[in-house]
Protein backbone atom coordinates (compact mmCIF):
# COMPACT_ATOMS: atom_id res chain seq x y z
CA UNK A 1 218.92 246.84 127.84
CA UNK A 2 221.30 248.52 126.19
CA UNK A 3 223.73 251.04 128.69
CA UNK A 4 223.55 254.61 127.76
CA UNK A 5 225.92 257.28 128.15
CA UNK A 6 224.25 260.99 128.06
CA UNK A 7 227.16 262.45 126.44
CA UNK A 8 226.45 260.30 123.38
CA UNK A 9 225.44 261.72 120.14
CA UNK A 10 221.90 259.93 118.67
CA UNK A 11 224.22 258.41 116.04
CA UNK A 12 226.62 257.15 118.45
CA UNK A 13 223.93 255.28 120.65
CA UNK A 14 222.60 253.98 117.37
CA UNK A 15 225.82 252.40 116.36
CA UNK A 16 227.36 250.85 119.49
CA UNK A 17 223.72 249.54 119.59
CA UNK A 18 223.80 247.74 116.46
CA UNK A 19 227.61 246.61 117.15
CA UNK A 20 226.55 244.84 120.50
CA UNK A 21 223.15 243.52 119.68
CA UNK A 22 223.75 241.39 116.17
CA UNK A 23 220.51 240.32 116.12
CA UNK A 24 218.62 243.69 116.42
CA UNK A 25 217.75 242.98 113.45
CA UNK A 26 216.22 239.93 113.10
CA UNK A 27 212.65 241.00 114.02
CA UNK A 28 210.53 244.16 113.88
CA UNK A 29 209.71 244.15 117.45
CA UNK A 30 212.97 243.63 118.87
CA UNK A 31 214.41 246.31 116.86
CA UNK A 32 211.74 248.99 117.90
CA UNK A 33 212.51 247.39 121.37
CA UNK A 34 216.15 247.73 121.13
CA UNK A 35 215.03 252.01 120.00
CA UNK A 36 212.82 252.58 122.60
CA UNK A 37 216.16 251.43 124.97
CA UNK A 38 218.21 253.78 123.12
CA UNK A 39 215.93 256.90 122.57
CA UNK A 40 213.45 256.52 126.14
CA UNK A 41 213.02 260.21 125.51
CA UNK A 42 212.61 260.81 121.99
CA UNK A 43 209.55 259.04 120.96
CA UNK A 44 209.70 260.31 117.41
CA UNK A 45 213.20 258.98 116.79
CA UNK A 46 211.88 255.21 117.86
CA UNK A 47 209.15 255.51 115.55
CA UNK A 48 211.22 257.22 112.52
CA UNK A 49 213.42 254.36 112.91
CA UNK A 50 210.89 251.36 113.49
CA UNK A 51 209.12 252.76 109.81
CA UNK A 52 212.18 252.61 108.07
CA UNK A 53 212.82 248.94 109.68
CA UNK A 54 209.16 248.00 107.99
CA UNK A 55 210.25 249.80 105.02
CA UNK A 56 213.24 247.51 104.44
CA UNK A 57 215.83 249.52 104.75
CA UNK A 58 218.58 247.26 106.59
CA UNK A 59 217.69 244.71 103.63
CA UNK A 60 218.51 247.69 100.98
CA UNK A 61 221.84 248.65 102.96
CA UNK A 62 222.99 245.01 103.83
CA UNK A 63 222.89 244.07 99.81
CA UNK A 64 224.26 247.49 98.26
CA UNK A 65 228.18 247.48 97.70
CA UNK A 66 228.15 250.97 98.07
CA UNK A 67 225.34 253.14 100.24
CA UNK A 68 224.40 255.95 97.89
CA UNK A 69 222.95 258.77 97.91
CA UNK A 70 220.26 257.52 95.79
CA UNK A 71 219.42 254.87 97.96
CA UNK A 72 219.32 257.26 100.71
CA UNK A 73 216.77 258.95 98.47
CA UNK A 74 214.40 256.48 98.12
CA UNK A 75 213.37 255.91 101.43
CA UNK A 76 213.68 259.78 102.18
CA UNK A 77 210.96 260.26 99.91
CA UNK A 78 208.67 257.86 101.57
CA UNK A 79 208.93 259.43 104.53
CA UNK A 80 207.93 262.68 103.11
CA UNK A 81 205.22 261.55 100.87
CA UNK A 82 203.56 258.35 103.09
CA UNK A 83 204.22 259.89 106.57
CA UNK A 84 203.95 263.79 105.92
CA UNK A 85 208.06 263.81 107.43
CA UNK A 86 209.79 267.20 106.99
CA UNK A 87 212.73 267.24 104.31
CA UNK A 88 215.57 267.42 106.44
CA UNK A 89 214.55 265.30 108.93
CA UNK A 90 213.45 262.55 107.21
CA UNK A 91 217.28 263.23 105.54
CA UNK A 92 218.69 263.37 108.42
CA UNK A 93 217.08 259.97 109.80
CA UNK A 94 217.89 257.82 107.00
CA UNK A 95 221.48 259.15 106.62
CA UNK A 96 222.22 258.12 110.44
CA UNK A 97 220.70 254.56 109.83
CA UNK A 98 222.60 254.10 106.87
CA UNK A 99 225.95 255.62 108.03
CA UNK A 100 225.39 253.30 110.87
CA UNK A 101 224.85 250.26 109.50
CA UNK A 102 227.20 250.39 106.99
CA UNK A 103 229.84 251.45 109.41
CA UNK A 104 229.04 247.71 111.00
CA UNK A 105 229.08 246.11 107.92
CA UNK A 106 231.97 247.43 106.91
CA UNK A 107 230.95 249.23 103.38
CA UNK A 108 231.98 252.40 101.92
CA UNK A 109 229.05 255.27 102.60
CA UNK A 110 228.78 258.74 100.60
CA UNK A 111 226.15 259.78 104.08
CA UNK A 112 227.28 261.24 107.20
CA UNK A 113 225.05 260.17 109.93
CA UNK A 114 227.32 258.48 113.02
CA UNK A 115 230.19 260.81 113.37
CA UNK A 116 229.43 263.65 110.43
CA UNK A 117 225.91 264.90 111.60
CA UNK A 118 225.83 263.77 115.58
CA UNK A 119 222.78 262.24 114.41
CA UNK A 120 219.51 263.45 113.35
CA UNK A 121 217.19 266.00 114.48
CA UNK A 122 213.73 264.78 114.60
CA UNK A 123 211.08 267.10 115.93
CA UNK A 124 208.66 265.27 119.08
CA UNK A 125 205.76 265.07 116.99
CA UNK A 126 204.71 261.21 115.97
CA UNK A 127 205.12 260.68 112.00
CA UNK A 128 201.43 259.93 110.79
CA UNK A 129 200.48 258.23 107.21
CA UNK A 130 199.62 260.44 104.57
CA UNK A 131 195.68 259.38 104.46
CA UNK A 132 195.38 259.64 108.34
CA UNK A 133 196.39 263.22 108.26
CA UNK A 134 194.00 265.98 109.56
CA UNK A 135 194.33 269.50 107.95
CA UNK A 136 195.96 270.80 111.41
CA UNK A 137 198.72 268.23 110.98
CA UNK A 138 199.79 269.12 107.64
CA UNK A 139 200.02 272.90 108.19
CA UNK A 140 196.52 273.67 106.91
CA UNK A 141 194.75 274.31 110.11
CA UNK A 142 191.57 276.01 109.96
CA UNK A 143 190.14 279.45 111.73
CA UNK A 144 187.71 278.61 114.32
CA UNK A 145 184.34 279.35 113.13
CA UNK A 146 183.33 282.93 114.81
CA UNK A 147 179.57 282.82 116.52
CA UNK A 148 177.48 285.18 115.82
CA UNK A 149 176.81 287.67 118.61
CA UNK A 150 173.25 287.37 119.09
CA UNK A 151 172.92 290.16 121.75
CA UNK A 152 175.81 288.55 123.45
CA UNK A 153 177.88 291.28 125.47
CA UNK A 154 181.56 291.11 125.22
CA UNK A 155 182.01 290.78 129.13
CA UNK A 156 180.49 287.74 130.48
CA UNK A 157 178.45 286.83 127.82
CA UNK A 158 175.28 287.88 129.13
CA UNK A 159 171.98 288.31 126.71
CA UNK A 160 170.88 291.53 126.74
CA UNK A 161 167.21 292.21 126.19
CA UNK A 162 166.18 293.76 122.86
CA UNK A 163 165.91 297.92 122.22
CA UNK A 164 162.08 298.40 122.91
CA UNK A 165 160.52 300.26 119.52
CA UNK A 166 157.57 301.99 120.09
CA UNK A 167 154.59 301.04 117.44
CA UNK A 168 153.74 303.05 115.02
CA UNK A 169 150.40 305.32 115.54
CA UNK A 170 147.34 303.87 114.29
CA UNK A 171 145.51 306.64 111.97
CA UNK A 172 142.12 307.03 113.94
CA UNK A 173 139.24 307.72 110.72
CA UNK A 174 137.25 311.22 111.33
CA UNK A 175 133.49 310.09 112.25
CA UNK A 176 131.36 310.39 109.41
CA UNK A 177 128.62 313.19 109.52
CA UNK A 178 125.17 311.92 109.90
CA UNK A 179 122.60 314.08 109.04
CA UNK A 180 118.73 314.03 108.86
CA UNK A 181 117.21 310.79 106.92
CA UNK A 182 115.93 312.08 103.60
CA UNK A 183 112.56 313.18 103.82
CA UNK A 184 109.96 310.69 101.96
CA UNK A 185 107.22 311.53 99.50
CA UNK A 186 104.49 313.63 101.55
CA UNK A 187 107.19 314.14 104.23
CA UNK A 188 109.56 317.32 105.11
CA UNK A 189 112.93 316.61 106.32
CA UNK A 190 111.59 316.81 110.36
CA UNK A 191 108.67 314.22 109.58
CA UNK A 192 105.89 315.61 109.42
CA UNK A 193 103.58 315.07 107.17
CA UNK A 194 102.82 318.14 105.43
CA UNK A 195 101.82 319.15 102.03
CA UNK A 196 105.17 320.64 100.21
CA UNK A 197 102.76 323.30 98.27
CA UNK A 198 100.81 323.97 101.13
CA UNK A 199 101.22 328.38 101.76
CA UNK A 200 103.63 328.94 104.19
CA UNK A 201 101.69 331.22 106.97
CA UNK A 202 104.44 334.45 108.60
CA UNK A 203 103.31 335.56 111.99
CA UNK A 204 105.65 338.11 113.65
CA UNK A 205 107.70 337.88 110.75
CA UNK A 206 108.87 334.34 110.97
CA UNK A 207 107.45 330.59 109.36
CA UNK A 208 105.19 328.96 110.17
């Protein structure tokens, strides 16, 4: 395990780490080992690190006579676009690998990452590949869906009955007069059979 001092910068812990341990780089696992001894607390840092370990980027340094800015560049930009990685810190992450390492192997570097910066500043959150992003973890997080109220109240969410609505009134039809059937041939409108040109008899001034 490699001995840490708390007063340390990131970039300092980085580069006494890969001065004592010449073979942190042999293998992928030891190296992200070898991180996890350096940065217990900063997850993100160990995995920042271990991607730009698969990436190559210790090959890229250790043949370079000079580490440039453009080579800096190139795995900056890989960070950004494959792992979602702000700007600056995915700057600030290869510049302290690079200043580092080249530092050990003794070659001229235009980055400041081991003294300059104090090392970079890499937020908690884990990097994540580009096509196993979610909307939420590339900024574009979307409004929860608002339910519908449904006679919901506001305090306790308790269903309320509907308003009661009173039917309509029915329009009730008048009744339809009935009057006397028709009287028949040979009948008068009472029923009785009596002759229509018959003389109509008066006594005491009414008919008979």
């Amino acid at each position: 395990m490699v001995p840490l001092d708390s007063k340390q910068t990131a970039g300092q812990r980085l580069l006494a780490m890969l001065r004592d341990c010449p073979g942190a780089l042999e293998s992928g696992q030891r190296f992200t080992g070898l991180m996890k001894d350096c940065f217990p607390q900063d997850r993100a840092m160990v995995n920042l690190l271990s991607i730009l370990y698969g990436m190559g980027i210790h090959t890229e340094v250790a043949k370079a006579e000079r580490v440039t800015r453009d080579l800096a560049y190139r795995f900056t930009k890989r960070l950004m676009d494959d792992y979602d990685t702000n700007r600056e810190r995915a700057e600030n992450v290869v510049a302290l690998f690079c200043a580092c390492y080249a530092e050990v192997l003794g070659k001229p570097c235009d980055l400041a990452g081991a003294e300059g910066q104090g090392g970079a500043e890499v937020n908690e959150q884990m990097p994540v590949p580009a096509k196993e992003r979610t909307a939420a973890q590339v900024g574009k997080t979307k409004a929860p869906r608002q339910q519908p109220n449904h006679g919901k109240s506001r305090v306790g969410h308790i269903r309320r009955p509907p308003a009661y609505v009173s039917p309509a009134p029915v329009p009730v039809p008048a009744p339809a007069y009935i009057g006397p059937a028709p009287a028949e041939d040979g009948q008068l409108g009472d029923g009785t059979n009596k002759d229509r040109n018959a003389p109509v008899r008066v006594t005491g001034g009414q008919q008979k």
